[in-house]
Protein backbone atom coordinates (compact mmCIF):
# COMPACT_ATOMS: atom_id res chain seq x y z
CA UNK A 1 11.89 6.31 8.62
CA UNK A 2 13.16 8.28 5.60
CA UNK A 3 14.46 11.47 7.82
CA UNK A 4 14.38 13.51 4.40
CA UNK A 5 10.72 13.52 4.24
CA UNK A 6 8.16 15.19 6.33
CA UNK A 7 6.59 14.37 9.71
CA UNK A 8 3.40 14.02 7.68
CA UNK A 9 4.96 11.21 5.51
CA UNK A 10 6.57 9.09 8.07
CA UNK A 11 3.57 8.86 10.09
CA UNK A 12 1.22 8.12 7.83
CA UNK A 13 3.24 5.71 5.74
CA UNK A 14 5.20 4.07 8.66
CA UNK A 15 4.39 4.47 12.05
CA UNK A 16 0.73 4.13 12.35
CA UNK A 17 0.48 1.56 9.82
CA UNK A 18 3.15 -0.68 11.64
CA UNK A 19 1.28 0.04 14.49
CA UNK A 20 -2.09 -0.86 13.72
CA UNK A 21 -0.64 -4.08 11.73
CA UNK A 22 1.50 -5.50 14.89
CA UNK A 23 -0.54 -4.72 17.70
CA UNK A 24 -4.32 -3.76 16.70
CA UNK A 25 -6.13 -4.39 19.32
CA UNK A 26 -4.00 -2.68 21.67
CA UNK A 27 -4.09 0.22 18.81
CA UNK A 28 -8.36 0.69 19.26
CA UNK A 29 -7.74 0.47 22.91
CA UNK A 30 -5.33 3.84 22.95
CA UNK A 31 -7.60 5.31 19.92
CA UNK A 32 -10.53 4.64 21.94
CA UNK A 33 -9.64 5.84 25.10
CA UNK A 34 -7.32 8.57 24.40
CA UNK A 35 -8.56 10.01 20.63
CA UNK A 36 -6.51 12.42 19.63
CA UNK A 37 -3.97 12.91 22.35
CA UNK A 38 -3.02 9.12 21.02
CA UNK A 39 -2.13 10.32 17.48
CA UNK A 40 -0.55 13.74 18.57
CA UNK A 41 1.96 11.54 20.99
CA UNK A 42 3.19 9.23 18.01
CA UNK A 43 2.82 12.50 15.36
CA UNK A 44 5.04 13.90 18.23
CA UNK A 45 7.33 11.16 18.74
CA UNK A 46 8.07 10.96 14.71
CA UNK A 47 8.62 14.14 14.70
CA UNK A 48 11.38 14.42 17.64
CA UNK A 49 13.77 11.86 15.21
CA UNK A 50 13.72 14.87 12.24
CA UNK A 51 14.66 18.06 11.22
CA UNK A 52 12.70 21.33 12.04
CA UNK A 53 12.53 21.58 8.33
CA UNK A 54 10.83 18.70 8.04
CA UNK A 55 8.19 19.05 10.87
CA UNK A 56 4.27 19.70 10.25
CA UNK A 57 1.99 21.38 12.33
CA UNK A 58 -0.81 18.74 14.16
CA UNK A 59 -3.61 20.98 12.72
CA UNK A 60 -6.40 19.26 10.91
CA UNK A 61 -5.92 15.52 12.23
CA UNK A 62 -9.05 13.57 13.15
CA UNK A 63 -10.58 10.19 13.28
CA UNK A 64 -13.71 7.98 13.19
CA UNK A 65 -14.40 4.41 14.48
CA UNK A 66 -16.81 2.60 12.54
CA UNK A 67 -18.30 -0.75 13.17
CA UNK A 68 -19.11 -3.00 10.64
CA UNK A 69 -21.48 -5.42 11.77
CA UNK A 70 -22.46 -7.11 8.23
CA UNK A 71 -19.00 -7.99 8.24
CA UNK A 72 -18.23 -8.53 11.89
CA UNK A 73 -15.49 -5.99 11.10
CA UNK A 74 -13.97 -2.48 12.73
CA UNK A 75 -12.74 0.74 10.98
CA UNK A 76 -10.46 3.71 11.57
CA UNK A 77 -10.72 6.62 9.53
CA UNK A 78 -7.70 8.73 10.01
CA UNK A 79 -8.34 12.69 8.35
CA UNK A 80 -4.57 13.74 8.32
CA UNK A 81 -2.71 17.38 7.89
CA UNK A 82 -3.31 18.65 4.90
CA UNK A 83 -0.53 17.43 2.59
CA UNK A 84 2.01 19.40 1.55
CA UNK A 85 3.53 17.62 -0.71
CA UNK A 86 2.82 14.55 -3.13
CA UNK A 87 2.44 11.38 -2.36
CA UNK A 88 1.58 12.84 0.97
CA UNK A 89 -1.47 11.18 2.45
CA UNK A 90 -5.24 12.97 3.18
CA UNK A 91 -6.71 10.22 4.46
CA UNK A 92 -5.79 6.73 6.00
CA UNK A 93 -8.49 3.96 6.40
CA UNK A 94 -7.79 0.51 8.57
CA UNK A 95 -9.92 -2.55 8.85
CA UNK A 96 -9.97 -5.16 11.39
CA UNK A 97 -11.61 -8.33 9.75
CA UNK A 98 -12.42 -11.51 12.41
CA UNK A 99 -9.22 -13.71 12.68
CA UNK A 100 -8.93 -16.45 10.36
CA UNK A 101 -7.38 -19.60 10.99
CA UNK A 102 -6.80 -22.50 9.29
CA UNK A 103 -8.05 -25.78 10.05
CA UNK A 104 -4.93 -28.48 11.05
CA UNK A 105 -2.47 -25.34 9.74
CA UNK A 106 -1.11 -23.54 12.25
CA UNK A 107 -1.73 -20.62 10.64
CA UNK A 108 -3.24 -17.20 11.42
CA UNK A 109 -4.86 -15.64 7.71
CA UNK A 110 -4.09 -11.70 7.59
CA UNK A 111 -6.74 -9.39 9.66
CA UNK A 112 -5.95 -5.91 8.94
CA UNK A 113 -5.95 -3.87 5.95
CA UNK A 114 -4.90 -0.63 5.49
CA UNK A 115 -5.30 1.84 2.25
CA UNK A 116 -4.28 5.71 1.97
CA UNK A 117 -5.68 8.19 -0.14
CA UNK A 118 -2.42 10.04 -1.31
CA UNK A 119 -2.44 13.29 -2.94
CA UNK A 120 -0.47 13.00 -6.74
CA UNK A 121 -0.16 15.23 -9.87
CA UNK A 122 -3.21 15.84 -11.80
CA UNK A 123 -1.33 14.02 -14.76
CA UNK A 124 -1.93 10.55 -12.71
CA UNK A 125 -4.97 10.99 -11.80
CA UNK A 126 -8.22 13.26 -12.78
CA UNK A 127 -9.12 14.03 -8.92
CA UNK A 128 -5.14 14.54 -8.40
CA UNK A 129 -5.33 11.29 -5.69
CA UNK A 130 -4.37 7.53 -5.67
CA UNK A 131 -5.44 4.83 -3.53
CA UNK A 132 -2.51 2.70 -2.43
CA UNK A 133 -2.77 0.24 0.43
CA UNK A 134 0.00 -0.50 3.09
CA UNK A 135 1.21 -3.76 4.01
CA UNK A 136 1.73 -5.41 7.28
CA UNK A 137 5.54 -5.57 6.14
CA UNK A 138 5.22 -1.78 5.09
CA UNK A 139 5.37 -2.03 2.10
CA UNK A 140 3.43 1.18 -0.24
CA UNK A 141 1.41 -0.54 -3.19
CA UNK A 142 -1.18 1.10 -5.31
CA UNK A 143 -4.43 -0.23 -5.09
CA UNK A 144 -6.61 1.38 -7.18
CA UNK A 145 -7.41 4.97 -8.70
CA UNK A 146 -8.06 7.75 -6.45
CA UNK A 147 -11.63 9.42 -5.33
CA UNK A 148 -12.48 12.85 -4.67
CA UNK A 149 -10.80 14.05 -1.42
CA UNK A 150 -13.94 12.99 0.48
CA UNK A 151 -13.55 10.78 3.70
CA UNK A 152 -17.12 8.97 2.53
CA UNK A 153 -15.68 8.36 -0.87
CA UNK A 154 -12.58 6.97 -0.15
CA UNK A 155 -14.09 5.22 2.62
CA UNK A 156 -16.70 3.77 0.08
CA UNK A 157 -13.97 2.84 -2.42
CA UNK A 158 -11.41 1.12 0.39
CA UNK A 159 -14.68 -0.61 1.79
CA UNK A 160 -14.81 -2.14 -1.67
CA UNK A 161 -10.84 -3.26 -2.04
CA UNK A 162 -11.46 -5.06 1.28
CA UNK A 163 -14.74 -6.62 0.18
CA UNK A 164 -14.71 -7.30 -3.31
CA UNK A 165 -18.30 -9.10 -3.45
């Protein structure tokens, strides 16, 4: 947690992606059952280790669950606060592929993706966004140029980072 950034930040950049990396299934299970009151208890929880300066009102958060049954795959659509601030997120997407493993390697293959749609300058980027995705070991990489701050869109372009036939 970088306590000099917002509520907003550390949220979306840590603690839901950690989350949904290290314990996914148990992740839809709250999401599913609880919706939002899920995502205001960590938004909450994040925010009780900052400043007040640095807190963010709840307004504006929403999700989706999607199935993806072509791909035997789930998705999360996360709308979040709007951002404040750059390289701030407005949208976080998560996929749940089917476990891989590998035959005679004890070895589970990665199952979960997850990208961002972060909000930048207008010099980086026409639509003033970037696509980055987040790492099971958190770690913030770009992943592609950003869309129009549409949930379809990005959806539509993350779908296509995942799935790249």
């Amino acid at each position: 947690m970088i306590k000099t950034k917002s509520q907003h930040f550390n949220f979306s950049r840590e603690a839901i992606p950690v989350m949904f990396h290290s314990q996914t299934a148990d992740f839809f299970n709250y999401l599913e059952r609880d919706g939002l009151k899920f995502l205001k208890f960590w938004w909450d929880h994040v925010g009780e280790r900052l400043e007040n300066e640095n807190l963010v009102p709840f307004t504006g958060m929403n999700f989706e669950v999607r199935e993806i049954p072509e791909r035997k795959a789930k998705a999360v659509i996360i709308k979040l606060p709007r951002p404040t601030d750059f390289e701030e997120f407005h949208y976080l997407v998560m996929f749940k592929k089917p476990n891989i493993r590998l035959p005679f390697i004890y070895v589970k293959l990665p199952s979960t993706r997850v990208f961002a749609l972060a909000h930048v300058p207008l010099s980086q980027n026409e639509n003033g966004t970037l696509i980055y995705e987040i790492t099971p070991h958190g770690r913030v990489v770009p992943a592609g140029p950003g869309t129009k701050v549409s949930k379809e869109a990005f959806y539509a372009a993350a779908k296509k980072l995942v799935w790249k036939k």
